[in-house]
C-alpha atoms as a PDB file:
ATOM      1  CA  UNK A   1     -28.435   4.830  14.130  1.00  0.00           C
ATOM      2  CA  UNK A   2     -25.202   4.257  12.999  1.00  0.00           C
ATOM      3  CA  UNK A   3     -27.218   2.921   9.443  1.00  0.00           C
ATOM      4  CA  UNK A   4     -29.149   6.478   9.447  1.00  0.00           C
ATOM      5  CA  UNK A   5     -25.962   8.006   9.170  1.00  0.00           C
ATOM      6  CA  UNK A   6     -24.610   6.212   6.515  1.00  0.00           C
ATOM      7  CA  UNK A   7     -27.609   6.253   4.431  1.00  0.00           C
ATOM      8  CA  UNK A   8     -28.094  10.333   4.866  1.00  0.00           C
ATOM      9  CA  UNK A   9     -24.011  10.809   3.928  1.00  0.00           C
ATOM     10  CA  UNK A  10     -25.055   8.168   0.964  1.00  0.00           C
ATOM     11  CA  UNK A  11     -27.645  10.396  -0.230  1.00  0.00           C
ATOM     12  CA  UNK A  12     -25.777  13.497  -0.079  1.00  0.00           C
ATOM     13  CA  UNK A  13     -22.739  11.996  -2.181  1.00  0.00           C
ATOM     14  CA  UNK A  14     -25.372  10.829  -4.742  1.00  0.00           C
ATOM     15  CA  UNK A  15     -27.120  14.511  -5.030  1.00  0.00           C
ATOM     16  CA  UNK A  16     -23.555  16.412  -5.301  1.00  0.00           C
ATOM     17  CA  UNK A  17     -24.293  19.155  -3.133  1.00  0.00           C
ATOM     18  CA  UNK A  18     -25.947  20.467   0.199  1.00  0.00           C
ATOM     19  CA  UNK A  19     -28.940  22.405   0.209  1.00  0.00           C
ATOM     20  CA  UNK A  20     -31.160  22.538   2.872  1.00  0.00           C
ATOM     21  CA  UNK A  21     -33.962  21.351   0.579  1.00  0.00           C
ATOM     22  CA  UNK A  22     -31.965  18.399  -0.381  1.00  0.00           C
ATOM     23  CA  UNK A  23     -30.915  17.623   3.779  1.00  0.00           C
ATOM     24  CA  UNK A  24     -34.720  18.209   4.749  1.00  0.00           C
ATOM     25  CA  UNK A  25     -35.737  15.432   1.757  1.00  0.00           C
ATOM     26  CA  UNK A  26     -33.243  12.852   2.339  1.00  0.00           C
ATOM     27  CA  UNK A  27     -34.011  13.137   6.366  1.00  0.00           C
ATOM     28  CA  UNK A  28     -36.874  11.860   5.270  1.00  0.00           C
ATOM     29  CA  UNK A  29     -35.825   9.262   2.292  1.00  0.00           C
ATOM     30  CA  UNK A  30     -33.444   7.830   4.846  1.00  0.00           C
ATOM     31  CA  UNK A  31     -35.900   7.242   7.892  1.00  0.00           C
ATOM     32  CA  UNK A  32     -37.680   5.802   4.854  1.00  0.00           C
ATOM     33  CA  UNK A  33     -35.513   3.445   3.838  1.00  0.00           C
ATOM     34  CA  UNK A  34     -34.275   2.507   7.565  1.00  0.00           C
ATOM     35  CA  UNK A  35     -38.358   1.860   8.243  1.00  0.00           C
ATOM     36  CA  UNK A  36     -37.956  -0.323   5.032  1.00  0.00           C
ATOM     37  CA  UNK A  37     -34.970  -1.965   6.081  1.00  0.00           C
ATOM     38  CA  UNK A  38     -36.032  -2.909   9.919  1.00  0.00           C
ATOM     39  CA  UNK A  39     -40.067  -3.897   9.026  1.00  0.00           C
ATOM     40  CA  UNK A  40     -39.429  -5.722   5.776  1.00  0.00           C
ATOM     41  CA  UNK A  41     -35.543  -6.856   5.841  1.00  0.00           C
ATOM     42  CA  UNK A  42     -35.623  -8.292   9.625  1.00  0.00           C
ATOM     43  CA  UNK A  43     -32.396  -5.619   9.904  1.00  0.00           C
ATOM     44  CA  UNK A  44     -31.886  -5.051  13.680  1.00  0.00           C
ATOM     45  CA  UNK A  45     -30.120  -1.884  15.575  1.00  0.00           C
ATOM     46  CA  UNK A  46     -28.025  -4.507  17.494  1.00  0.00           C
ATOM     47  CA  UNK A  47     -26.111  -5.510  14.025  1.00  0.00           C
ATOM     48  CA  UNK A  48     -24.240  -2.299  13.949  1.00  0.00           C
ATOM     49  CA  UNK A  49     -23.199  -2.910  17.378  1.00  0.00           C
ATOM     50  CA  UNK A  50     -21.838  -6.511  15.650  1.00  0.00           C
ATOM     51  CA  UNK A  51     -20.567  -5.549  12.625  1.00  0.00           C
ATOM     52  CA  UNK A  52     -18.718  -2.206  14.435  1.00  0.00           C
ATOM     53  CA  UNK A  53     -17.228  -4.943  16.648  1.00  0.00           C
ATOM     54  CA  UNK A  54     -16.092  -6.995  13.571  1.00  0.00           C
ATOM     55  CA  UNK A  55     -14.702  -3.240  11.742  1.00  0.00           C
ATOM     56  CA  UNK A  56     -10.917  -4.365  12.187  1.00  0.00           C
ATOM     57  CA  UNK A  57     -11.310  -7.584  11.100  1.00  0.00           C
ATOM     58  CA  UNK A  58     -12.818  -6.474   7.978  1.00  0.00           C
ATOM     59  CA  UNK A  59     -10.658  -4.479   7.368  1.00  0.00           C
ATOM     60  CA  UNK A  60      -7.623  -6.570   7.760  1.00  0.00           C
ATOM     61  CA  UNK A  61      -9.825  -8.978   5.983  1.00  0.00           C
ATOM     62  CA  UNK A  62      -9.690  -6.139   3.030  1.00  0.00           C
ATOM     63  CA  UNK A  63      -6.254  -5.400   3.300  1.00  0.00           C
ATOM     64  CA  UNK A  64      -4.962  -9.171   3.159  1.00  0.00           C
ATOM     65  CA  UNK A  65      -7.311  -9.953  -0.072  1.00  0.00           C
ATOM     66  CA  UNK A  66      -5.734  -6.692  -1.524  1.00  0.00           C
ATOM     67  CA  UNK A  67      -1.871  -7.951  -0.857  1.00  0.00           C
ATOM     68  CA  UNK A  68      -3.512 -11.525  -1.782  1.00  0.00           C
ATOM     69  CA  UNK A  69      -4.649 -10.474  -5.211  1.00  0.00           C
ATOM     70  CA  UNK A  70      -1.039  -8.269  -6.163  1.00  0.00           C
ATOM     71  CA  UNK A  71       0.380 -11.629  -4.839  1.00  0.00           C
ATOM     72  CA  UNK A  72      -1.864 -13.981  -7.318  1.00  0.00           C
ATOM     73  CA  UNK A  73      -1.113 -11.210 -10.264  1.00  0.00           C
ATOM     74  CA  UNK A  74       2.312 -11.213  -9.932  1.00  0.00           C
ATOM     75  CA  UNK A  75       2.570 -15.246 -10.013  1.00  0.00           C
ATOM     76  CA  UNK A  76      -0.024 -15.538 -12.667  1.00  0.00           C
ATOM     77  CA  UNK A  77       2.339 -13.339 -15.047  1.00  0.00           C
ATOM     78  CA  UNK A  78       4.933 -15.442 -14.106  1.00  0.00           C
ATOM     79  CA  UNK A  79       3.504 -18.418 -14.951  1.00  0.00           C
ATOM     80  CA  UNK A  80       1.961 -16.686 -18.576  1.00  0.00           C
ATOM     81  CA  UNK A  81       5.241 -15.063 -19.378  1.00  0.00           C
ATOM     82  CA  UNK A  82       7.206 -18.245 -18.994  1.00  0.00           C
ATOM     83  CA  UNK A  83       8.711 -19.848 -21.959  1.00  0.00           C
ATOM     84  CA  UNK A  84       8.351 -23.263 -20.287  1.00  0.00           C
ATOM     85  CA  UNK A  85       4.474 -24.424 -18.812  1.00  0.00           C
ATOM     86  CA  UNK A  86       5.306 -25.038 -14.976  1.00  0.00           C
ATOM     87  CA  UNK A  87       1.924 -24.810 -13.898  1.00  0.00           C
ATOM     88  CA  UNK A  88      -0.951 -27.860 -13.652  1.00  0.00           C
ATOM     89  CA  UNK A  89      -4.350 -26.617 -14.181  1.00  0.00           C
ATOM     90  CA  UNK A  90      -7.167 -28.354 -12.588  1.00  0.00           C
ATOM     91  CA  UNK A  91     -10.133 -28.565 -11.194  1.00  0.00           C
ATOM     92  CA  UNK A  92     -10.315 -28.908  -7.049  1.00  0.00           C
ATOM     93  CA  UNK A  93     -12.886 -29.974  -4.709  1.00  0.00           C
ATOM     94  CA  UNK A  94     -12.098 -28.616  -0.996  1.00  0.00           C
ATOM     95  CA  UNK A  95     -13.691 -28.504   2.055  1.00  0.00           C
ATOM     96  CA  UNK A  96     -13.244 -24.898   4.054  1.00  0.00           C
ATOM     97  CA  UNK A  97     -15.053 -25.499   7.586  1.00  0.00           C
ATOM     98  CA  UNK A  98     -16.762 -21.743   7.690  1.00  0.00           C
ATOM     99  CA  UNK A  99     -19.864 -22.146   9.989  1.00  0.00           C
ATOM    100  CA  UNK A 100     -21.841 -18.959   8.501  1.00  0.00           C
ATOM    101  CA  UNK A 101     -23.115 -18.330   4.578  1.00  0.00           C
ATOM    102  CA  UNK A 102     -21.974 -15.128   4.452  1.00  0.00           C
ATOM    103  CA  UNK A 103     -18.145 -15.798   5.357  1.00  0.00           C
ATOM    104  CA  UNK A 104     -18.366 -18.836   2.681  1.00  0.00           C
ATOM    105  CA  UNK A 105     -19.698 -16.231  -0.245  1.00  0.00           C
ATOM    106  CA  UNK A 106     -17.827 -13.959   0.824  1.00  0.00           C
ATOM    107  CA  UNK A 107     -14.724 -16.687   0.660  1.00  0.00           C
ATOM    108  CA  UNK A 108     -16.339 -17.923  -2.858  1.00  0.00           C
ATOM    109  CA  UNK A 109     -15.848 -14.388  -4.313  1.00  0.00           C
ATOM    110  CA  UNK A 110     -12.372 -13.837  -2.736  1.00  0.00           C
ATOM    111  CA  UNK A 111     -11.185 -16.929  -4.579  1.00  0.00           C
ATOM    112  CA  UNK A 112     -13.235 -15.827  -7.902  1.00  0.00           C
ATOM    113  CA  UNK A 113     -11.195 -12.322  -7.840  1.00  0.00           C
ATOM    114  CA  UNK A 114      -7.840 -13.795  -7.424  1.00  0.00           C
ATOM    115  CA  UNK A 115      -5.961 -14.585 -10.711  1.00  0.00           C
ATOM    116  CA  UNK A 116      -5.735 -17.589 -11.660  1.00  0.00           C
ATOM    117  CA  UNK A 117      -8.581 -19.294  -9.653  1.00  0.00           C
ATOM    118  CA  UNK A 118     -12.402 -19.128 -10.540  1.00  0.00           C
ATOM    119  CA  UNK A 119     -14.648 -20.459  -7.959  1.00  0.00           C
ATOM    120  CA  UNK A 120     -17.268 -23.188 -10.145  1.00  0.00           C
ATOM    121  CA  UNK A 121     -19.879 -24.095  -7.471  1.00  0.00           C
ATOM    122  CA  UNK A 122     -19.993 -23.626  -3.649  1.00  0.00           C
ATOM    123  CA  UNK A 123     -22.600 -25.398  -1.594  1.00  0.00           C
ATOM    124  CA  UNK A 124     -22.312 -25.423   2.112  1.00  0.00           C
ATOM    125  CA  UNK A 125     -18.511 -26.247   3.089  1.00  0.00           C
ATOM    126  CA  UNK A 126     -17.837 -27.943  -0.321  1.00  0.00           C
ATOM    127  CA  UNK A 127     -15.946 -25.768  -2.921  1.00  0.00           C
ATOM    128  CA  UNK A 128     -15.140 -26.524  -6.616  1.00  0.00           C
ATOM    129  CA  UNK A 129     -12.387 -23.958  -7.760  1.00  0.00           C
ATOM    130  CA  UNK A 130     -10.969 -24.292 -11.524  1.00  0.00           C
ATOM    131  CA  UNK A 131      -7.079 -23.002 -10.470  1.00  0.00           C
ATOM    132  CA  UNK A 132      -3.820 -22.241 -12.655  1.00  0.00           C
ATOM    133  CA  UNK A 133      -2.036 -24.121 -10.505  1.00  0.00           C
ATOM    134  CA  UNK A 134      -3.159 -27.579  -8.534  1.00  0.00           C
ATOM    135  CA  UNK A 135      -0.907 -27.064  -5.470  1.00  0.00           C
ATOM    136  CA  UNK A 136      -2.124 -23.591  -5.146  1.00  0.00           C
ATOM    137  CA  UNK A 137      -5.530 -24.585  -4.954  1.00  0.00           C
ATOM    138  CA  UNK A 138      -5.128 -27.366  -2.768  1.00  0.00           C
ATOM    139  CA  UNK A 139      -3.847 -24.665  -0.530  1.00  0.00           C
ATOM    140  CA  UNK A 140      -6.582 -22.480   0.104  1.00  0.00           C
ATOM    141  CA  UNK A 141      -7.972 -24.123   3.029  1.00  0.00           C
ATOM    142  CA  UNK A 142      -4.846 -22.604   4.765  1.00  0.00           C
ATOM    143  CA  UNK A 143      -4.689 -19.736   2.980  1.00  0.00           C
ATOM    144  CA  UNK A 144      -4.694 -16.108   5.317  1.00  0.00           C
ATOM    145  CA  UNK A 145      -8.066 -14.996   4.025  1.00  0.00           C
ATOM    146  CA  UNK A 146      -9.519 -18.261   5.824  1.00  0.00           C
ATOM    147  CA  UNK A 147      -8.049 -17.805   8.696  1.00  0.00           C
ATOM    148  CA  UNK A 148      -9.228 -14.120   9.129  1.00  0.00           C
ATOM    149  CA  UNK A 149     -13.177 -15.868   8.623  1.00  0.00           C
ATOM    150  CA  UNK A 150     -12.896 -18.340  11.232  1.00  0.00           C
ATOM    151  CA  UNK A 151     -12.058 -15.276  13.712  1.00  0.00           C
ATOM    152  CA  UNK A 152     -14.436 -13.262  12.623  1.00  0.00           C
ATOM    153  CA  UNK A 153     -17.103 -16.187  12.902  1.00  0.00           C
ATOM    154  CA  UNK A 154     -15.563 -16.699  16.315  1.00  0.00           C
ATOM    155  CA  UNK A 155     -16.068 -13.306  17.454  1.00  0.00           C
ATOM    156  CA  UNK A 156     -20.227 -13.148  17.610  1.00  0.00           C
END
């Protein structure tokens, strides 16, 4: 349900304006695309109930990789704007325990958008990330964002 409603307020931001010919038509696109999305997709009513569950963690999740990424800016000028090189890059292999796909891509492109670290390959619990700074990426396994993950995989 909760899906319906996001898809309907979707369509109505897309088309710009509220007619009742346009809220009559995407009714019916959006039962559409829900049919699509529960036959086809294997999506399942009792996700919402999951992911609403999940809502503040995702959203601290969101807020921490915001602070995270002012945080990586600000040291990654730091480092650029220095007269003298204090940084090491390199290339790191680390292991992040994360029991679920999703929370590893979803760590994968949290370290990608950071400055100053570029996620290289990511299979299973194995990551290669090309950092600025050695010691900074030898400390993502206890890094916030990770921590934030594991409770979210803990709360199913």
């Amino acid at each position: 349900m909760l899906m319906c409603v996001f898809l309907f307020l979707l369509w109505l931001i897309f088309n710009g304006r509220v007619t009742l010919e346009i809220c009559l038509f995407g009714i019916v696109v959006t039962g559409l695309v829900y049919a699509f999305c529960v036959a086809v997709l294997g999506y399942h009513p009792r996700n919402e109930r999951r992911v609403l569950g999940r809502l503040g963690r995702y959203l601290q999740y969101g807020v921490t990789l915001v602070w995270e990424i002012v945080k990586a800016n600000v040291q990654t000028m730091k480092v650029i704007l220095s007269p003298k090189a204090a940084y090491r890059p390199a290339v790191v292999r680390l292991q992040v325990p994360l029991e679920e796909a999703s929370s590893r891509v979803l760590l994968s492109n949290s370290i990608t958008l950071t400055p100053g670290t570029v996620t290289i390959r990511q299979q299973e619990e194995e990551f290669l990330v090309l950092c600025l700074d050695k010691d900074g990426g030898e400390a993502i396994p206890d890094w916030n964002l990770v921590r934030i993950l594991k409770k979210l995989e803990g709360s199913k």
